[in-house]
N, C-alpha and C. Protein backbone atom coordinates (compact mmCIF):
# COMPACT_ATOMS: atom_id res chain seq x y z
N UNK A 1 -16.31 13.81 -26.56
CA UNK A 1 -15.58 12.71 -27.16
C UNK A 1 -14.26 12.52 -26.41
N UNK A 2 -13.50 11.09 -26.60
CA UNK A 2 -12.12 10.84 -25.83
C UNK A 2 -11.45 10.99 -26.69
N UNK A 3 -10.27 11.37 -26.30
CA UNK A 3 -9.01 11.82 -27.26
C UNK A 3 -7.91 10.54 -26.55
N UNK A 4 -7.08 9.68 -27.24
CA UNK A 4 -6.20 9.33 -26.72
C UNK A 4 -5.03 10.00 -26.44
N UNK A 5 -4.36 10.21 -25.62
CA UNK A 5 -3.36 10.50 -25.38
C UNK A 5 -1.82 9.84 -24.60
N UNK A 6 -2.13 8.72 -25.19
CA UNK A 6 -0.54 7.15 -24.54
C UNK A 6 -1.45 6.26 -23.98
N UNK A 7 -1.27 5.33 -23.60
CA UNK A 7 -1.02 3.91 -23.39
C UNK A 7 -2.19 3.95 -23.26
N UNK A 8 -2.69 3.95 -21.96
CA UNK A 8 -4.07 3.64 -21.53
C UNK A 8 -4.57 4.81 -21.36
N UNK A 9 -4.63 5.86 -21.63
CA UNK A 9 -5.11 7.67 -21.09
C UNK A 9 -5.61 7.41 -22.30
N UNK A 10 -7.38 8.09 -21.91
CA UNK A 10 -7.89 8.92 -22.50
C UNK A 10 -8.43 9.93 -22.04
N UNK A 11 -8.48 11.38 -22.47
CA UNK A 11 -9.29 12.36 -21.81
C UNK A 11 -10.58 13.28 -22.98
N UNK A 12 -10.96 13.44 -22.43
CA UNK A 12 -12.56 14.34 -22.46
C UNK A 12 -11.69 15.50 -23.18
N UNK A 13 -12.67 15.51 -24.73
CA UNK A 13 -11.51 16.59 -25.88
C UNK A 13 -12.34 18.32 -25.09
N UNK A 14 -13.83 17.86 -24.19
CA UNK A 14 -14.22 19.35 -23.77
C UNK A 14 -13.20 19.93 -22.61
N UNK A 15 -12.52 19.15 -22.20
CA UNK A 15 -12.04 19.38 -20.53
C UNK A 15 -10.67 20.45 -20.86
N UNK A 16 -10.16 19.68 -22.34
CA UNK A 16 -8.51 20.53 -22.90
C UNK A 16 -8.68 21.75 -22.50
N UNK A 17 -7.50 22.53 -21.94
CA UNK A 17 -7.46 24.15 -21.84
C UNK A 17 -6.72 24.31 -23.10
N UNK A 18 -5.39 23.55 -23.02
CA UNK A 18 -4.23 23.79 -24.22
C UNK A 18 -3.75 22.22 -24.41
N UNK A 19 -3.04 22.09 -25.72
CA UNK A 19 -2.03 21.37 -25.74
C UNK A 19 -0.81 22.16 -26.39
N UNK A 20 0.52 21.21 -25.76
CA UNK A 20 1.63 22.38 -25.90
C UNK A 20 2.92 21.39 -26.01
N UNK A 21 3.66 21.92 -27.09
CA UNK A 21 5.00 20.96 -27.46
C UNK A 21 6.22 21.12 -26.49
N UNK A 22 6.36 19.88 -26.08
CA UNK A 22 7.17 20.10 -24.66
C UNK A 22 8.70 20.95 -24.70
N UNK A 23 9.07 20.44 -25.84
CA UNK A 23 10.42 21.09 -26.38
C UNK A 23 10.78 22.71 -26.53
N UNK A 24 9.64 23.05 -27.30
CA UNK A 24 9.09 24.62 -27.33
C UNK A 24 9.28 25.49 -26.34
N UNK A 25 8.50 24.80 -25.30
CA UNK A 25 7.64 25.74 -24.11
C UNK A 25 8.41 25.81 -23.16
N UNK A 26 9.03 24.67 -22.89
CA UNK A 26 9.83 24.35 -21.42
C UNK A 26 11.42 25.11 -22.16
N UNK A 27 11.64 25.85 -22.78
CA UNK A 27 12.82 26.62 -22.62
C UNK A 27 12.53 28.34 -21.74
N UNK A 28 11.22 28.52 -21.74
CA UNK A 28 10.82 29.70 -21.03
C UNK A 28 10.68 29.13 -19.68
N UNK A 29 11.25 30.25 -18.94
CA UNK A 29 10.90 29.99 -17.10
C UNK A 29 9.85 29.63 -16.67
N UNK A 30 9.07 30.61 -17.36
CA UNK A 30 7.69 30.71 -16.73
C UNK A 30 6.85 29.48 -17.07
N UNK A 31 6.98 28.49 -18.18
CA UNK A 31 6.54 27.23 -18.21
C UNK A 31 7.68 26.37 -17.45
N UNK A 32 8.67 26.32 -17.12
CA UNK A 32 9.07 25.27 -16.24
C UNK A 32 8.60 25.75 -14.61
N UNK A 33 8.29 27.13 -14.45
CA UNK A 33 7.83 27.42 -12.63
C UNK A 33 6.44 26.56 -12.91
N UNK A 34 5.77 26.94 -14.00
CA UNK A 34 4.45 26.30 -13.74
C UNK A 34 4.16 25.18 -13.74
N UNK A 35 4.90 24.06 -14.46
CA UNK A 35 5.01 23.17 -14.22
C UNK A 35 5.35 22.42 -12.71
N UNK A 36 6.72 22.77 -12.63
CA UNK A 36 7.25 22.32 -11.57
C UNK A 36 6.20 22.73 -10.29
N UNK A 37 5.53 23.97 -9.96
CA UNK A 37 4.47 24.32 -9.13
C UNK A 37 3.15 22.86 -9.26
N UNK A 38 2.65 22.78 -10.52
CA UNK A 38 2.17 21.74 -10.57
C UNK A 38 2.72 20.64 -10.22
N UNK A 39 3.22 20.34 -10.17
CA UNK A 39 3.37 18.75 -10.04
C UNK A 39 4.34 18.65 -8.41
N UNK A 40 4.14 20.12 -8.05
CA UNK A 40 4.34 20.18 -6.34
C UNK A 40 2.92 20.12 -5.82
N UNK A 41 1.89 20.47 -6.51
CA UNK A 41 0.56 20.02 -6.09
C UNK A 41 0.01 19.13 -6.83
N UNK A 42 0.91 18.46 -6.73
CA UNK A 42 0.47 16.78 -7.20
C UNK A 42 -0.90 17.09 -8.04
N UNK A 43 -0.41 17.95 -9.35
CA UNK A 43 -1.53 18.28 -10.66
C UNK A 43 -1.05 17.37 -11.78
N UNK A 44 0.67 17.02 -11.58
CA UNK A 44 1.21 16.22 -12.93
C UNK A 44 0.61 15.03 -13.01
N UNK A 45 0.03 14.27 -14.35
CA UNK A 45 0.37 13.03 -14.74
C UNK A 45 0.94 12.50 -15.51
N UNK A 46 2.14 12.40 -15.38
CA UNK A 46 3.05 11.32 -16.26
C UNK A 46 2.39 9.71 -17.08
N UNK A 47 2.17 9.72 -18.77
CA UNK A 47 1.23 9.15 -18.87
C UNK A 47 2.02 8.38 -19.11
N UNK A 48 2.75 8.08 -19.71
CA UNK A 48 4.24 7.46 -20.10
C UNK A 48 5.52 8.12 -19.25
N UNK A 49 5.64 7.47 -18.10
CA UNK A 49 6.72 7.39 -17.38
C UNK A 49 8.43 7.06 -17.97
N UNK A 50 8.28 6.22 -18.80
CA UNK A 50 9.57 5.33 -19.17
C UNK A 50 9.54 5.95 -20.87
N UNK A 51 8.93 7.06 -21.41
CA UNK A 51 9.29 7.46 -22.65
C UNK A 51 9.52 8.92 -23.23
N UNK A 52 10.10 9.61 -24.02
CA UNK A 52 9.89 10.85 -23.90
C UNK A 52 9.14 11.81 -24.06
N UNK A 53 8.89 12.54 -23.05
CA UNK A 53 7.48 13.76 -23.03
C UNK A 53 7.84 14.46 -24.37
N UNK A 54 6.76 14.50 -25.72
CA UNK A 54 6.87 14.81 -26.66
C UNK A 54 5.78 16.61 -26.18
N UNK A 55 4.77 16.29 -25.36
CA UNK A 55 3.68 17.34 -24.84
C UNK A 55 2.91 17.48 -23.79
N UNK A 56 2.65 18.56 -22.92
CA UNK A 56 1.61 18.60 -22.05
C UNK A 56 0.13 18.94 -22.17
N UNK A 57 -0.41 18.69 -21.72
CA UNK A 57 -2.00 18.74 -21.90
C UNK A 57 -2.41 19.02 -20.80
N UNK A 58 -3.21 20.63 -20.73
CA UNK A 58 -3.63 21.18 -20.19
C UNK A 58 -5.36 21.28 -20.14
N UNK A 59 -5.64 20.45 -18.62
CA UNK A 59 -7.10 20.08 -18.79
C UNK A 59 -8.10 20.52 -17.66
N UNK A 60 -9.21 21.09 -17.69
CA UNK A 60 -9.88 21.44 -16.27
C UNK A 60 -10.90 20.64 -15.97
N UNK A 61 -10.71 19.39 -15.07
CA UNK A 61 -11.67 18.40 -14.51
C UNK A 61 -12.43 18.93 -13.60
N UNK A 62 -13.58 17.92 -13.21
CA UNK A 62 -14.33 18.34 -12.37
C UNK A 62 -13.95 18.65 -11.28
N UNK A 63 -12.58 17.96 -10.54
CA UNK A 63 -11.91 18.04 -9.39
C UNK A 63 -10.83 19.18 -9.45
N UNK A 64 -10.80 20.51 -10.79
CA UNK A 64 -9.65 20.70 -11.16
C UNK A 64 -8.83 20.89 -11.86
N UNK A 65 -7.67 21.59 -12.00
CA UNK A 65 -6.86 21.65 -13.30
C UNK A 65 -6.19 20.29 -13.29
N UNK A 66 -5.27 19.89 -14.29
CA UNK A 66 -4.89 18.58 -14.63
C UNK A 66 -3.94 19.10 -15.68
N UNK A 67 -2.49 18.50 -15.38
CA UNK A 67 -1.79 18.22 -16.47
C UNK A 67 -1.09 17.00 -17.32
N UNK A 68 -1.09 16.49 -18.05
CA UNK A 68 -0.80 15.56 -18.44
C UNK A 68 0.22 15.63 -19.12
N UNK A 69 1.48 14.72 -19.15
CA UNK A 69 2.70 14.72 -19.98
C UNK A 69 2.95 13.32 -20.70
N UNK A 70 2.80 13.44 -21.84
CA UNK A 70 2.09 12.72 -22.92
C UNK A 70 3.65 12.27 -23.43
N UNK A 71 3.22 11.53 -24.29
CA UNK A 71 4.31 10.47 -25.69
C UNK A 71 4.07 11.09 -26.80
N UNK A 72 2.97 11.68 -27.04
CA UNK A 72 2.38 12.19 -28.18
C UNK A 72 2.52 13.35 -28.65
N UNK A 73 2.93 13.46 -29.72
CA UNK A 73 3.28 14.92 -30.19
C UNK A 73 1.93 15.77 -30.62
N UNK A 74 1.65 17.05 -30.44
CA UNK A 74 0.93 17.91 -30.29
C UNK A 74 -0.01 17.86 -32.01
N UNK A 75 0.68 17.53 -32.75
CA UNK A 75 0.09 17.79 -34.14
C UNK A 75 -0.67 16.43 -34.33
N UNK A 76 -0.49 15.23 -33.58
CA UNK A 76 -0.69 13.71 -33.40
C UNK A 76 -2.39 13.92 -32.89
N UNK A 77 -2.08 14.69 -31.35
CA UNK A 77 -3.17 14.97 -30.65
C UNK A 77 -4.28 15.60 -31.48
N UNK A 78 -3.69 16.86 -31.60
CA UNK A 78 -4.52 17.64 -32.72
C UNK A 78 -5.59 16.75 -33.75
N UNK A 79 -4.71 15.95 -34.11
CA UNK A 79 -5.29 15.38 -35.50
C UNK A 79 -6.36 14.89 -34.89
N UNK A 80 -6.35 14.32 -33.85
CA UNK A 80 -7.04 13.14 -33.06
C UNK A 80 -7.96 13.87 -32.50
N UNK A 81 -8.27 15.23 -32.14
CA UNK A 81 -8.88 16.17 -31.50
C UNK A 81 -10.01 16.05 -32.74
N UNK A 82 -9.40 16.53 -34.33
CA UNK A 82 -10.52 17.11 -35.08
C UNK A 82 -11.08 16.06 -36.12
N UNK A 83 -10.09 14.95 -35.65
CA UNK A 83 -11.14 13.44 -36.38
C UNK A 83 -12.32 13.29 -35.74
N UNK A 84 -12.33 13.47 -34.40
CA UNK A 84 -13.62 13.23 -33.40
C UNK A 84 -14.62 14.14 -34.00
N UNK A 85 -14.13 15.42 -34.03
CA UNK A 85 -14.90 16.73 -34.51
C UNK A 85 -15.87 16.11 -35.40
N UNK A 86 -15.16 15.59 -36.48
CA UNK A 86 -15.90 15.21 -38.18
C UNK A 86 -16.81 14.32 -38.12
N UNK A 87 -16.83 13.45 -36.93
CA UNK A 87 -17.68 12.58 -36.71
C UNK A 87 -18.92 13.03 -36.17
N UNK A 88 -19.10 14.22 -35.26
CA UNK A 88 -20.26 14.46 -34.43
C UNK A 88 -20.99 15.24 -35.50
């Protein structure tokens, strides 16, 4: 199933590794090296450029890991993760 995650993004709810509250996480080093490492190998997608990263989304595509930095707050996603669930 697709999960929205901002404007026009949707991703594949099997592909998620994590989702993670940006505020939280990014006060530890070790999530800003990994980040910043990502998105030196052009892994970031900024889904909403012009709003504030509420979360990242951690995803493994066919081409790959993938991160996504979302509008959407993690409990938003969530919800949206296990509405799909109830349906299948």
């Amino acid at each position: 199933m697709f999960v929205h995650i901002g404007h026009d993004t949707v991703i594949i709810d099997k592909e998620i590794i994590g989702v993670f509250d940006m505020e939280n996480t990014t006060v530890m080093k070790k999530t800003i090296d990994y980040l910043n490492n990502a998105e030196k190998l052009k892994k970031v997608r900024n889904v909403a450029p012009f709003e504030l990263p509420k979360s990242f989304i951690v995803c493994q595509e066919p081409k790959g890991t993938v991160i996504y930095i979302s509008p959407v707050s993690v409990s938003t996603i969530l919800k949206r993760i296990e509405s799909k669930k109830q349906f299948n």
